[in-house]
Protein backbone atom coordinates (compact mmCIF):
# COMPACT_ATOMS: atom_id res chain seq x y z
CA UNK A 1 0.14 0.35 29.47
CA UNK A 2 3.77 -1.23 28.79
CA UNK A 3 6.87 0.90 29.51
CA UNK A 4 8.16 2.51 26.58
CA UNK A 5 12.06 2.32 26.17
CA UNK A 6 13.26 5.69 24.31
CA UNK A 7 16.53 6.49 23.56
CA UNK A 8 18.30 9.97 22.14
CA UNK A 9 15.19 11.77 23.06
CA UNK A 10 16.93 14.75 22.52
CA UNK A 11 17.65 14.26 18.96
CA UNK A 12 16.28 16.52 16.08
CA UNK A 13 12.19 15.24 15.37
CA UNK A 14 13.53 16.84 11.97
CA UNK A 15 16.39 14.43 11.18
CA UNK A 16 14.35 11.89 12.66
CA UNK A 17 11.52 12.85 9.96
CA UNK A 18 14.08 12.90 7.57
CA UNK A 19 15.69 9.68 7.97
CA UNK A 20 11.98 8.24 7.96
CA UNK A 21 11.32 9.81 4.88
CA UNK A 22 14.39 8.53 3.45
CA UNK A 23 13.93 4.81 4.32
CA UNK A 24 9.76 5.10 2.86
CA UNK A 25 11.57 6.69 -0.55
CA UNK A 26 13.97 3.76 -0.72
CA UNK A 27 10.97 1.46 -0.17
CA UNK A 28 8.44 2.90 -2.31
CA UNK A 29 11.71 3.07 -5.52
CA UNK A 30 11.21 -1.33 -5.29
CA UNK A 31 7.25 -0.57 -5.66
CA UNK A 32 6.98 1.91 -8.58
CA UNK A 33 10.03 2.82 -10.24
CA UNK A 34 10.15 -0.49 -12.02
CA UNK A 35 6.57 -0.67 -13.70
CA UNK A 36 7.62 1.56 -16.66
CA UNK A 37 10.63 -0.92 -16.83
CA UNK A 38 8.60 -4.00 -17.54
CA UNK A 39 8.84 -4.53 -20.99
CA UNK A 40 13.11 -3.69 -20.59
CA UNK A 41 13.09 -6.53 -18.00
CA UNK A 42 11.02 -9.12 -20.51
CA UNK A 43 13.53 -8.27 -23.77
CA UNK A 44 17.09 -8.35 -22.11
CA UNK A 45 15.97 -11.27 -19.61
CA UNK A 46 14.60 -12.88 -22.87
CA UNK A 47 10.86 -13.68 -21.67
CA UNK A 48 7.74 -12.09 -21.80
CA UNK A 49 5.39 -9.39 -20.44
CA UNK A 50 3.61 -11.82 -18.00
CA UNK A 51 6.60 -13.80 -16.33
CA UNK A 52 7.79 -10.11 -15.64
CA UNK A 53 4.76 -9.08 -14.31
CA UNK A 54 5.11 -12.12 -11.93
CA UNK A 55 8.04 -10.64 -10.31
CA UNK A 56 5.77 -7.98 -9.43
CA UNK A 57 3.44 -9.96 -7.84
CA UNK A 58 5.85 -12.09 -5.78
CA UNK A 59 7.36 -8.28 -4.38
CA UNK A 60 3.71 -7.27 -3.47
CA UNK A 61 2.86 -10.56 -2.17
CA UNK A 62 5.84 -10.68 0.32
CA UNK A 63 5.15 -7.08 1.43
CA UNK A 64 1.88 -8.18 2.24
CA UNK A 65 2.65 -11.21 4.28
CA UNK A 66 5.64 -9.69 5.95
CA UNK A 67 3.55 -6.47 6.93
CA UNK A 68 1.39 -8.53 9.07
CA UNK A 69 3.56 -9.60 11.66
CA UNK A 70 6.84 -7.19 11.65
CA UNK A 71 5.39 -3.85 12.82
CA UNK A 72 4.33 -6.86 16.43
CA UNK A 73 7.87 -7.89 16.23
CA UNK A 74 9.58 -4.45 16.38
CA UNK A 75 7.58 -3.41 19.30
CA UNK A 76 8.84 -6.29 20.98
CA UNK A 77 12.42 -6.41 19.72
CA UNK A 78 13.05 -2.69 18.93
CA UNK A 79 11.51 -0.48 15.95
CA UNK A 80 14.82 1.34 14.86
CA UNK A 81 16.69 -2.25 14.79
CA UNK A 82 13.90 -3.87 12.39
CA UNK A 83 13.55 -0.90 10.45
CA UNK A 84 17.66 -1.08 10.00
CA UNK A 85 17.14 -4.44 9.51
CA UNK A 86 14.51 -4.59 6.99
CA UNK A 87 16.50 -1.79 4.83
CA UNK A 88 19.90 -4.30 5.16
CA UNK A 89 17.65 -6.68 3.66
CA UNK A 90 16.49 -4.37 0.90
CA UNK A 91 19.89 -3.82 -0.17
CA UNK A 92 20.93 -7.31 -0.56
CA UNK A 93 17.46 -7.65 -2.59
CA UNK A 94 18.14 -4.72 -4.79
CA UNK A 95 22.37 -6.38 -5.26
CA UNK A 96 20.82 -9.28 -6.27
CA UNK A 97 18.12 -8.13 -8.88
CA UNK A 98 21.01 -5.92 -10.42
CA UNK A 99 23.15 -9.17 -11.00
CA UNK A 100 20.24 -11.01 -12.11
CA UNK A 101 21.36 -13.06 -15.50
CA UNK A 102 18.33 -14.48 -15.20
CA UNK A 103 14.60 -14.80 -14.69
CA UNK A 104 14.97 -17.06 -11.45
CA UNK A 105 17.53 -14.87 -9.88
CA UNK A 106 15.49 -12.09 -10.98
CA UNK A 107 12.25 -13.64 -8.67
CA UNK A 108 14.75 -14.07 -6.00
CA UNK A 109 15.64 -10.05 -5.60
CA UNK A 110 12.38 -9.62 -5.80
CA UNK A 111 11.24 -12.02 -3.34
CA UNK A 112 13.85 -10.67 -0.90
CA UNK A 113 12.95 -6.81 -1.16
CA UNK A 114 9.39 -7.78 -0.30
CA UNK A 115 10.75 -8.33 3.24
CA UNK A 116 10.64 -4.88 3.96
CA UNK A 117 6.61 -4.17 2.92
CA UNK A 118 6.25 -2.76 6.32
CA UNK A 119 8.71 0.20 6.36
CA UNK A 120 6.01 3.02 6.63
CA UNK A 121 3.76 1.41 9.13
CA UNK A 122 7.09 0.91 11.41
CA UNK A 123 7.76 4.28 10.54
CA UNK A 124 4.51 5.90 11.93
CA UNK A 125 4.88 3.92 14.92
CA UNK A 126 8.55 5.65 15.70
CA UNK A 127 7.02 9.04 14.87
CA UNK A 128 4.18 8.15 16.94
CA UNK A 129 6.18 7.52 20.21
CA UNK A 130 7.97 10.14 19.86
CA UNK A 131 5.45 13.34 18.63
CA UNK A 132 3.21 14.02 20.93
CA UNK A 133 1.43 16.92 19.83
CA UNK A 134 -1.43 15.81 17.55
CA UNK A 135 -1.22 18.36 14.44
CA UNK A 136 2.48 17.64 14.15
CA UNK A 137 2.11 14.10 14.53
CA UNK A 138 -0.57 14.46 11.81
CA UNK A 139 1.36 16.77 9.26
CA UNK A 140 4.41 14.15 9.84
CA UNK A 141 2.31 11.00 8.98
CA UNK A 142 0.75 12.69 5.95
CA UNK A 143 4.16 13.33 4.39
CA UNK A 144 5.44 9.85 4.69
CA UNK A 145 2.44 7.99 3.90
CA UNK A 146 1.73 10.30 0.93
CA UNK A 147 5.09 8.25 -0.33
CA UNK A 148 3.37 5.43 -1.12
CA UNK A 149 1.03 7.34 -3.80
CA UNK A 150 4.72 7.91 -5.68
CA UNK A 151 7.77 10.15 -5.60
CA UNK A 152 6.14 12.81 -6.64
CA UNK A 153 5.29 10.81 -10.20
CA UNK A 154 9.64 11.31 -10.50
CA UNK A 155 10.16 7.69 -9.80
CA UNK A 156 7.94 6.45 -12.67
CA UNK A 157 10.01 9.09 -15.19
CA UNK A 158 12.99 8.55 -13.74
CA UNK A 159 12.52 4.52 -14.25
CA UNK A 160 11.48 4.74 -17.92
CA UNK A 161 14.53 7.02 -18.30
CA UNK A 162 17.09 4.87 -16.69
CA UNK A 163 15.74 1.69 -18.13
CA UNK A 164 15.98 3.10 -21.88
CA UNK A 165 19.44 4.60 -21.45
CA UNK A 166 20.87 2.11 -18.79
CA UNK A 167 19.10 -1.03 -18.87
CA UNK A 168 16.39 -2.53 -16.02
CA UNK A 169 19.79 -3.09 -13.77
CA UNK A 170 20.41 0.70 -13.70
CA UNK A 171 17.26 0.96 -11.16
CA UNK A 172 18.24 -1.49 -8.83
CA UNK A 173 21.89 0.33 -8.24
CA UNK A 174 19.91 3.38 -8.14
CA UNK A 175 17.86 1.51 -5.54
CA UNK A 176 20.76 0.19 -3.81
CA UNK A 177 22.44 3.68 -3.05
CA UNK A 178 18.87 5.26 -2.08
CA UNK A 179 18.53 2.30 0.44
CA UNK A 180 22.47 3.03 1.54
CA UNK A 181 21.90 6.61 2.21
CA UNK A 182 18.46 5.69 3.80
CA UNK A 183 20.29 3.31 6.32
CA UNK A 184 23.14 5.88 7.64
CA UNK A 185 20.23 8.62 8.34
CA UNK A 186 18.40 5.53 10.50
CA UNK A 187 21.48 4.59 12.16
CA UNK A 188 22.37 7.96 12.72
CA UNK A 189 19.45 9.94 13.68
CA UNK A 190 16.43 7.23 14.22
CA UNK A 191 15.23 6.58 17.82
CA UNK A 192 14.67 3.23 19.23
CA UNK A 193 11.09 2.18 21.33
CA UNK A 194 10.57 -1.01 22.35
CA UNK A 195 6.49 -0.67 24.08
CA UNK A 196 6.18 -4.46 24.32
CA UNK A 197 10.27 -5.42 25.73
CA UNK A 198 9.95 -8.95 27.55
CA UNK A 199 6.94 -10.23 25.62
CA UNK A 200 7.71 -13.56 23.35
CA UNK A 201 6.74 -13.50 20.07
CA UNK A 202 3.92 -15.64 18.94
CA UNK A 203 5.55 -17.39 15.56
CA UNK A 204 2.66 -19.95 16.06
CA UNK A 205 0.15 -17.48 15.76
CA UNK A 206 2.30 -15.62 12.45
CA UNK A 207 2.26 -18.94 10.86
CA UNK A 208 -1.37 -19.50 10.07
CA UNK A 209 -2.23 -15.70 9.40
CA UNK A 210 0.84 -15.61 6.47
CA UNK A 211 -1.07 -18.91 5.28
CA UNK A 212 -4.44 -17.52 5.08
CA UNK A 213 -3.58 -14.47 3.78
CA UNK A 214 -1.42 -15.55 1.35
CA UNK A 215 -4.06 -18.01 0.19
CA UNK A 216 -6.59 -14.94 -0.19
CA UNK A 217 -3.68 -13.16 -2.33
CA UNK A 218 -2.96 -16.12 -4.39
CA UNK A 219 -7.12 -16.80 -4.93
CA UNK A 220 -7.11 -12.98 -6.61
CA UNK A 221 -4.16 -13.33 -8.66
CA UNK A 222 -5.27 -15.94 -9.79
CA UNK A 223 -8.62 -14.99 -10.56
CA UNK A 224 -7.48 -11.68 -12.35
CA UNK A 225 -6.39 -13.90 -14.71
CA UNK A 226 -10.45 -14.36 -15.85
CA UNK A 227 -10.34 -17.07 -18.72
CA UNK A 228 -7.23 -18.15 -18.09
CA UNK A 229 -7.14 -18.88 -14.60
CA UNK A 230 -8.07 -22.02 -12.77
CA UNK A 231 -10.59 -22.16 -10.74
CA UNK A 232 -10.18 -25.39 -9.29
CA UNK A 233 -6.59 -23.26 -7.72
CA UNK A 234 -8.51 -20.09 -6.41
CA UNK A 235 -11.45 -21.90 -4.63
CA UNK A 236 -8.86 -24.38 -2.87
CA UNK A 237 -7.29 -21.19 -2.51
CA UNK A 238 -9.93 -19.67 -1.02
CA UNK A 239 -10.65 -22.56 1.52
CA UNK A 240 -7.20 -22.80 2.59
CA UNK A 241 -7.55 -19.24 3.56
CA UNK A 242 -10.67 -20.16 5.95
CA UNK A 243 -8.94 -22.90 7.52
CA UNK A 244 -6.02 -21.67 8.05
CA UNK A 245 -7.82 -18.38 10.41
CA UNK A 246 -10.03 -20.67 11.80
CA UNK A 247 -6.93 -22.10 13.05
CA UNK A 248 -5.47 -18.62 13.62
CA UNK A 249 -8.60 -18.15 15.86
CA UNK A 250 -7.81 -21.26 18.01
CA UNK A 251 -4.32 -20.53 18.43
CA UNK A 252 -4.74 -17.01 19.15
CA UNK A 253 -7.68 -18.12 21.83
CA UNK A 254 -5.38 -20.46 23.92
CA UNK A 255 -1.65 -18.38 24.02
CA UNK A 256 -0.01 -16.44 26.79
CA UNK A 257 1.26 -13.80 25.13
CA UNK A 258 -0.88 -13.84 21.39
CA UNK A 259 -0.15 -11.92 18.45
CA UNK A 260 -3.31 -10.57 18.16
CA UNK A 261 -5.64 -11.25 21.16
CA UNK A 262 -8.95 -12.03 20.00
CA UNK A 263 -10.74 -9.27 21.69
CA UNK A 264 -9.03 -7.11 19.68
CA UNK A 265 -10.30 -8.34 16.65
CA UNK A 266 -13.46 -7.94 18.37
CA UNK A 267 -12.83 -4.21 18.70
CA UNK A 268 -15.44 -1.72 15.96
CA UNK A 269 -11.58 -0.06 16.39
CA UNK A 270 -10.04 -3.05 14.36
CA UNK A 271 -13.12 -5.16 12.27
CA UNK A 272 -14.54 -1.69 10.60
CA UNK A 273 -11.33 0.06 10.28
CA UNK A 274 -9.86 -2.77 7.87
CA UNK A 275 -13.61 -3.16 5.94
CA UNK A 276 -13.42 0.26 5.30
CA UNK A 277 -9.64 -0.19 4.31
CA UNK A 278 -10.04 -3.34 2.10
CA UNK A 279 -13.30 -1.59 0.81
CA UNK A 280 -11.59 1.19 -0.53
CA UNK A 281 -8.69 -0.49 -2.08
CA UNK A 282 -11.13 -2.33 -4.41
CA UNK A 283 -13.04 0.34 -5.30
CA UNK A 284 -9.84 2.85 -6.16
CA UNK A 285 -6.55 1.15 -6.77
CA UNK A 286 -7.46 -0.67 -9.97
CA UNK A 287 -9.91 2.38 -11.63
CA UNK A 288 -6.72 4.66 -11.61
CA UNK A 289 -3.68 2.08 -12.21
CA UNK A 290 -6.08 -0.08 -14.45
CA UNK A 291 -9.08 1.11 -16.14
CA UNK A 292 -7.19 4.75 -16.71
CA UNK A 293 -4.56 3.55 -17.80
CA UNK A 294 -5.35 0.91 -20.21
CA UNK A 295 -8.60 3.29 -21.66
CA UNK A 296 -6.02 5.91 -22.80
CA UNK A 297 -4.12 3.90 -24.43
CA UNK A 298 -6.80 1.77 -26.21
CA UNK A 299 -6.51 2.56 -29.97
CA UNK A 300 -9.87 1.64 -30.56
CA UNK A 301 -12.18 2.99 -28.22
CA UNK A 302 -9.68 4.63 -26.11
CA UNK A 303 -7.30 8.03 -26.96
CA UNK A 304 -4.39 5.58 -28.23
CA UNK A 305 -1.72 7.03 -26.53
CA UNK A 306 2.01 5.47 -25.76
CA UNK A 307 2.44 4.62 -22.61
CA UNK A 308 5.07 7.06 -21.59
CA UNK A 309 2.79 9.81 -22.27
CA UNK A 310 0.35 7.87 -20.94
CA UNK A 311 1.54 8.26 -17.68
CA UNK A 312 3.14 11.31 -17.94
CA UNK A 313 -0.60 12.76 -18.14
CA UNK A 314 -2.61 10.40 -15.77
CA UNK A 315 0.06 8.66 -13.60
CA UNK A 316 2.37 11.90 -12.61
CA UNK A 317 0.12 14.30 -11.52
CA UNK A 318 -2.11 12.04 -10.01
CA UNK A 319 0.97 11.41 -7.25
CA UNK A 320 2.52 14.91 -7.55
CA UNK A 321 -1.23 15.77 -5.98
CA UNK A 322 -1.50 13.73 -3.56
CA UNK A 323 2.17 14.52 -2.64
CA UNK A 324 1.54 18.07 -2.16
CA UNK A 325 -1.88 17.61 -0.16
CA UNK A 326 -1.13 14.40 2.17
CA UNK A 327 0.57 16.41 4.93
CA UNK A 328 -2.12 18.85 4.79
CA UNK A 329 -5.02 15.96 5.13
CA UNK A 330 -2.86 14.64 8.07
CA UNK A 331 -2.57 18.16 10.00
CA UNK A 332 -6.17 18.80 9.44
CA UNK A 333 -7.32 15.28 10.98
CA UNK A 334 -6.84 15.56 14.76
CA UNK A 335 -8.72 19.53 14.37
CA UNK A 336 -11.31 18.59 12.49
CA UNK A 337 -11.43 14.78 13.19
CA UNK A 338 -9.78 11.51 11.07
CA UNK A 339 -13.34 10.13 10.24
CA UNK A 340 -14.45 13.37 8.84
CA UNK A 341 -11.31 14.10 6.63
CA UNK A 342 -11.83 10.10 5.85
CA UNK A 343 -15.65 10.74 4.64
CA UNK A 344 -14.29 13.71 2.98
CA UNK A 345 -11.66 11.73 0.71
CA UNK A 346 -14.05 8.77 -0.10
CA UNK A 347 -16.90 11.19 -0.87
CA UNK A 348 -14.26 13.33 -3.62
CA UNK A 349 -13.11 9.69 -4.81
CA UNK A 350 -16.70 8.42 -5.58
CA UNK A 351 -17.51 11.65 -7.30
CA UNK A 352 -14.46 11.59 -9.63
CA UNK A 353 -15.03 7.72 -10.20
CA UNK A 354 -18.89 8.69 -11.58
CA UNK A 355 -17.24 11.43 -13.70
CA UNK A 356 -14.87 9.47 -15.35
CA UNK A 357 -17.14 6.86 -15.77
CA UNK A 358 -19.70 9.06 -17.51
CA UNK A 359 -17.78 11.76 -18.92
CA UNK A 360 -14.44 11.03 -18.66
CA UNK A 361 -14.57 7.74 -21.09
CA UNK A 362 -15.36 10.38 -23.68
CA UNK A 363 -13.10 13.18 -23.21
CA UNK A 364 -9.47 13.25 -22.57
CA UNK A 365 -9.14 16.76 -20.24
CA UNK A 366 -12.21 15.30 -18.35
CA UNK A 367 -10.92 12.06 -17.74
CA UNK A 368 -7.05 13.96 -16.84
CA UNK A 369 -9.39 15.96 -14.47
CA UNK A 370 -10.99 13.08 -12.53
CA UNK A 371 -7.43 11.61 -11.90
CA UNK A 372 -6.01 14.22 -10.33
CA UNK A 373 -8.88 14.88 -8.56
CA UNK A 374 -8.58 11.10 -7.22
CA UNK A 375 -4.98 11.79 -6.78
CA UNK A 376 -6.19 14.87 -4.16
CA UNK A 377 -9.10 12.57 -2.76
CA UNK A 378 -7.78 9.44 -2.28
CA UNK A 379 -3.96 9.60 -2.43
CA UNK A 380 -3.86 12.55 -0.12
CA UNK A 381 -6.72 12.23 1.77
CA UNK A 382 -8.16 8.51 1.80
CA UNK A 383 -4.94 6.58 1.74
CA UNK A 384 -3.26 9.09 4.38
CA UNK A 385 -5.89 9.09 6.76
CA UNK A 386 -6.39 4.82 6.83
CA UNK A 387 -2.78 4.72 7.76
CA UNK A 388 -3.07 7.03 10.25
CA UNK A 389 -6.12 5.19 11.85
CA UNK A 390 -4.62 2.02 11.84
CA UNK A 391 -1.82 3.98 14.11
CA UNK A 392 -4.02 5.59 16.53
CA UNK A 393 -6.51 3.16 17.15
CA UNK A 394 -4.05 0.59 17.75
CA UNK A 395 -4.63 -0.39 21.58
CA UNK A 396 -1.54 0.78 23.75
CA UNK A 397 -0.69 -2.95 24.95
CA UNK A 398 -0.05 -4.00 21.16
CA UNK A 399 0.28 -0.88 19.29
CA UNK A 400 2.17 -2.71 15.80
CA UNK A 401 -0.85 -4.95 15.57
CA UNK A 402 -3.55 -2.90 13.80
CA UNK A 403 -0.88 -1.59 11.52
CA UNK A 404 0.06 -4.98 10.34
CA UNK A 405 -3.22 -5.91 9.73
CA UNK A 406 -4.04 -2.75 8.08
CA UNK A 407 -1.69 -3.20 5.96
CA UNK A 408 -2.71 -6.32 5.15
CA UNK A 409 -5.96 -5.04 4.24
CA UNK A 410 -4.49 -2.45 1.40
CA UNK A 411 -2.56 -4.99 -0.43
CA UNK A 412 -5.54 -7.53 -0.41
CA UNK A 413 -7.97 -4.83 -1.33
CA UNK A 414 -5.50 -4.16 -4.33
CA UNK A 415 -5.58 -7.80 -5.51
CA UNK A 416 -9.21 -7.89 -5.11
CA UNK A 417 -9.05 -4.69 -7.27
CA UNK A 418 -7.45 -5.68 -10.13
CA UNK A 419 -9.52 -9.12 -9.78
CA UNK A 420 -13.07 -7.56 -10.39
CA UNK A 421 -13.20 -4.11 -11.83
CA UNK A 422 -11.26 -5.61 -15.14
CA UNK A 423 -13.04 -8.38 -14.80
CA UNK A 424 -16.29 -6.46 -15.44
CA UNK A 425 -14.91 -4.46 -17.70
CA UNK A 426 -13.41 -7.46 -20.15
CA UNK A 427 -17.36 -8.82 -19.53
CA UNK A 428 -19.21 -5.91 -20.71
CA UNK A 429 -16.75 -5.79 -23.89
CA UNK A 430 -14.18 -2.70 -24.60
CA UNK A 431 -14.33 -2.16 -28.36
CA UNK A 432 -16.45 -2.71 -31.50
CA UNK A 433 -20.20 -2.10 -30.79
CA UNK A 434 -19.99 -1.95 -26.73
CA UNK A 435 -17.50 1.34 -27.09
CA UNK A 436 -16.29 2.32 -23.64
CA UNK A 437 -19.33 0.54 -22.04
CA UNK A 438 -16.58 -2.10 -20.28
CA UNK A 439 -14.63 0.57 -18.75
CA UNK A 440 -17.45 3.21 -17.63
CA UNK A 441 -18.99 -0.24 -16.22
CA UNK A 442 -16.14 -1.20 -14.50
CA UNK A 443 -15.63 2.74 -13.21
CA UNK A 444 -19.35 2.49 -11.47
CA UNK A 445 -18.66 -0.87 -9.83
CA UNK A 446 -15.55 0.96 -8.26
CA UNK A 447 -17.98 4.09 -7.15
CA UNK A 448 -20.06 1.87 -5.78
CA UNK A 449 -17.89 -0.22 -3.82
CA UNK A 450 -16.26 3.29 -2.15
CA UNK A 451 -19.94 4.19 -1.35
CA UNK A 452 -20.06 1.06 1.11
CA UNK A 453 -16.53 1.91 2.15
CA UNK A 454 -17.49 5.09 2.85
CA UNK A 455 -20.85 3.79 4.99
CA UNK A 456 -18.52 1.35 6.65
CA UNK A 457 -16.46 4.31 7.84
CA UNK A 458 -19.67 5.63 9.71
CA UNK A 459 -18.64 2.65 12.32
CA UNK A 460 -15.04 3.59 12.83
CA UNK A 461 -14.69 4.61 16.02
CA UNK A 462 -13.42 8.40 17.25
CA UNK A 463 -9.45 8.27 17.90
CA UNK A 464 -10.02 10.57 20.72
CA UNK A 465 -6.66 10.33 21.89
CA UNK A 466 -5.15 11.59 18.44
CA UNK A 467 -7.55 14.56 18.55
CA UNK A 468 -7.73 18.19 19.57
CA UNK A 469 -11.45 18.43 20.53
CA UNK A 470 -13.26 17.19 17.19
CA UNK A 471 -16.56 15.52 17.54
CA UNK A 472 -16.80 13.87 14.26
């Protein structure tokens, strides 16, 4: 096991939560505040919905590719410093999107605060190294990575409010002096660990990885776009993607010092933990922030609501939930066991998904219901206790690996997502004679693609380590 370099072990594990906290907030503003902002963005930039929507994608995109290979690089060249780096870099990204005049500089902001996709991963890793206790440890990683559900549902209000009474701009100050404050409490009360000092970072290995899975991204994007995509683009896409890890494999094979040695890949620890990720993703993300969403505000088949209220009712209290019960999911996991909490989120998730799907498409308060009920089971359950696996499994010699690639994992799942459960949906028609056929059909696929997450999970290994005696 490497030698761990801690300093200011005697500072508060509270401030240190706190300034954590603070720097997953600032992140997690650049990922959801906007999306009520869209259509602000499109009218004073003077372009439309989908251009918009690009800059979206390019943010998610980066996150993605940058989230594979900084969580390696702070272990080698300190976690506080890339974390402080990373939220430098977010400022600068949110200074430029403010001044955007337009579209192009608009990407670019965009583009820039995607650098910093993997501030919660890095931030489990510092609480990691420095809680030792497995319930607090567990009640710690539940609160921050119950961020990434939403503020609370506050940033998506608080964006629509700002962007009708300030502009789109407003946001990114608002970003800017959430990122500020963010970076004093890291400077001033984070801890630094270095597990891997001396080791050289393998940029030859990074290289290929970012190339196939940004190929994979690009093949869904593309593909979500059904009749209008081309699909000459996504299976060249595609292909490029298997090339380029084949060559990741060979690379990774014949290093000193690899990014991710192969027999880690090897590992049930790593190959079943990011199925079971990836799985998930696709079966949840797009049902809530997709199918939900765009059924209750169908006029024709759907309850025809604005989209303000729209996510007032589904959006909001599907994070405030998952808020309020993510640190609870993460202090029951190392009593009662992660896989077991895991199995208990995915099982709640599929249930909800087949209610909605046959009920809820029908009836408002039922389909309210099975949101929040998906906000409890996979927000604060699911989502909480992935992230925390990808931690503890993570082998002690190259602890920022499994992270990375989890990470990885969610944002891919979420492309494939929105790729296939709309596309099903669009194919089994969503209006006229078909009713909500399209969207209960699209609902089911998602149930049944958590059922094989949730029989993939069944191969995840037990984080003994991370546990107080559980057998599950």
């Amino acid at each position: 096991m490497s030698t761990v370099t801690t300093t200011s072990t005697k500072k508060s594990t509270g401030a240190l939560i706190a300034a954590l906290l603070a720097a997953c907030i600032a992140f997690q503003l650049n990922a959801s505040m906007l999306s009520p902002a869209l259509v602000t963005m499109a009218r004073d930039l003077r372009t439309d919905d989908a251009t918009i929507g690009l800059s979206q994608t390019l943010f998610f995109t980066l996150a993605a590719l940058f989230s594979l290979f900084l969580p390696r690089l702070s272990d080698i060249v300190g976690r506080k410093r890339v974390l402080l780096g990373m939220l430098a870099v977010m400022l600068v990204g949110s200074i430029v999107a403010a001044l955007a005049v337009n579209v192009p500089m608009l990407f670019a902001g965009r583009m820039i605060q995607g650098v910093t996709g993997p501030v919660v991963p890095i931030g489990l890793l510092i609480l990691r190294n420095e809680i030792a206790d497995p319930k607090r440890y567990g009640a710690a990683l539940g609160l921050l990575t119950a961020v990434n559900g939403g503020i609370a549902g506050v940033d998506a209000l608080a964006g629509g409010w700002i962007a009708t009474n300030f502009g789109f701009r407003g946001i990114f100050w608002v970003i800017a002096v959430v990122t500020v404050v963010a970076t004093v409490m890291v400077a001033a009360w984070g801890v630094e660990s270095k597990p891997s000092a001396g080791t050289r970072m393998d940029w030859w290995g990074v290289l290929p990885l970012v190339v196939s899975v940004g190929a994979l991204l690009t093949a869904f994007n593309e593909a979500g776009k059904l009749a209008a995509a081309d699909w000459a683009l996504v299976v060249g896409a595609v292909v490029l993607a298997l090339v380029a890890f084949c060559v990741f494999w060979a690379v990774e094979s014949r290093v000193r010092e690899p990014l991710v040695e192969t027999r880690f890949l090897k590992r049930r620890a790593t190959w079943a933990l990011l199925v079971t990720t990836l799985l998930t993703m696709t079966g949840v993300f797009a049902v809530v922030n997709g199918l939900v969403t765009s059924l209750a505000q169908n006029p024709e088949v759907g309850f025809g609501m604005e989209p303000d209220l729209a996510s007032l009712a589904f959006l909001t209290p599907y994070a405030l939930v998952g808020w309020v019960v993510g640190p609870f999911a993460g202090r029951l996991a190392p009593t009662l066991g992660y896989r077991a909490v895991l199995r208990v989120g995915l099982v709640g998730s599929i249930v909800a998904t087949v209610v909605m799907a046959i009920v809820g498409v029908h009836s408002l308060p039922v389909l309210v219901a099975a949101t929040v009920l998906i906000g409890i089971t996979y927000a604060g359950i699911a989502n909480i206790i992935l992230n925390g696996l990808g931690i503890v499994l993570s082998p002690d010699s190259n602890p920022g690996f499994l992270p990375g690639l989890n990470a990885g994992a969610f944002n891919l799942g979420a492309g494939i997502s929105f790729a296939v459960l709309p596309a099903l949906q669009i194919a089994l028609g969503t209006g006229g004679s078909a009713g909500t056929s399209g969207y209960s059909g699209g609902m089911l696929l998602g149930a049944v693609i958590t059922c094989a997450a949730l029989a993939t999970s069944f191969l995840i290994p037990r984080p003994a380590s991370a546990e107080t005696g559980a057998t599950a």
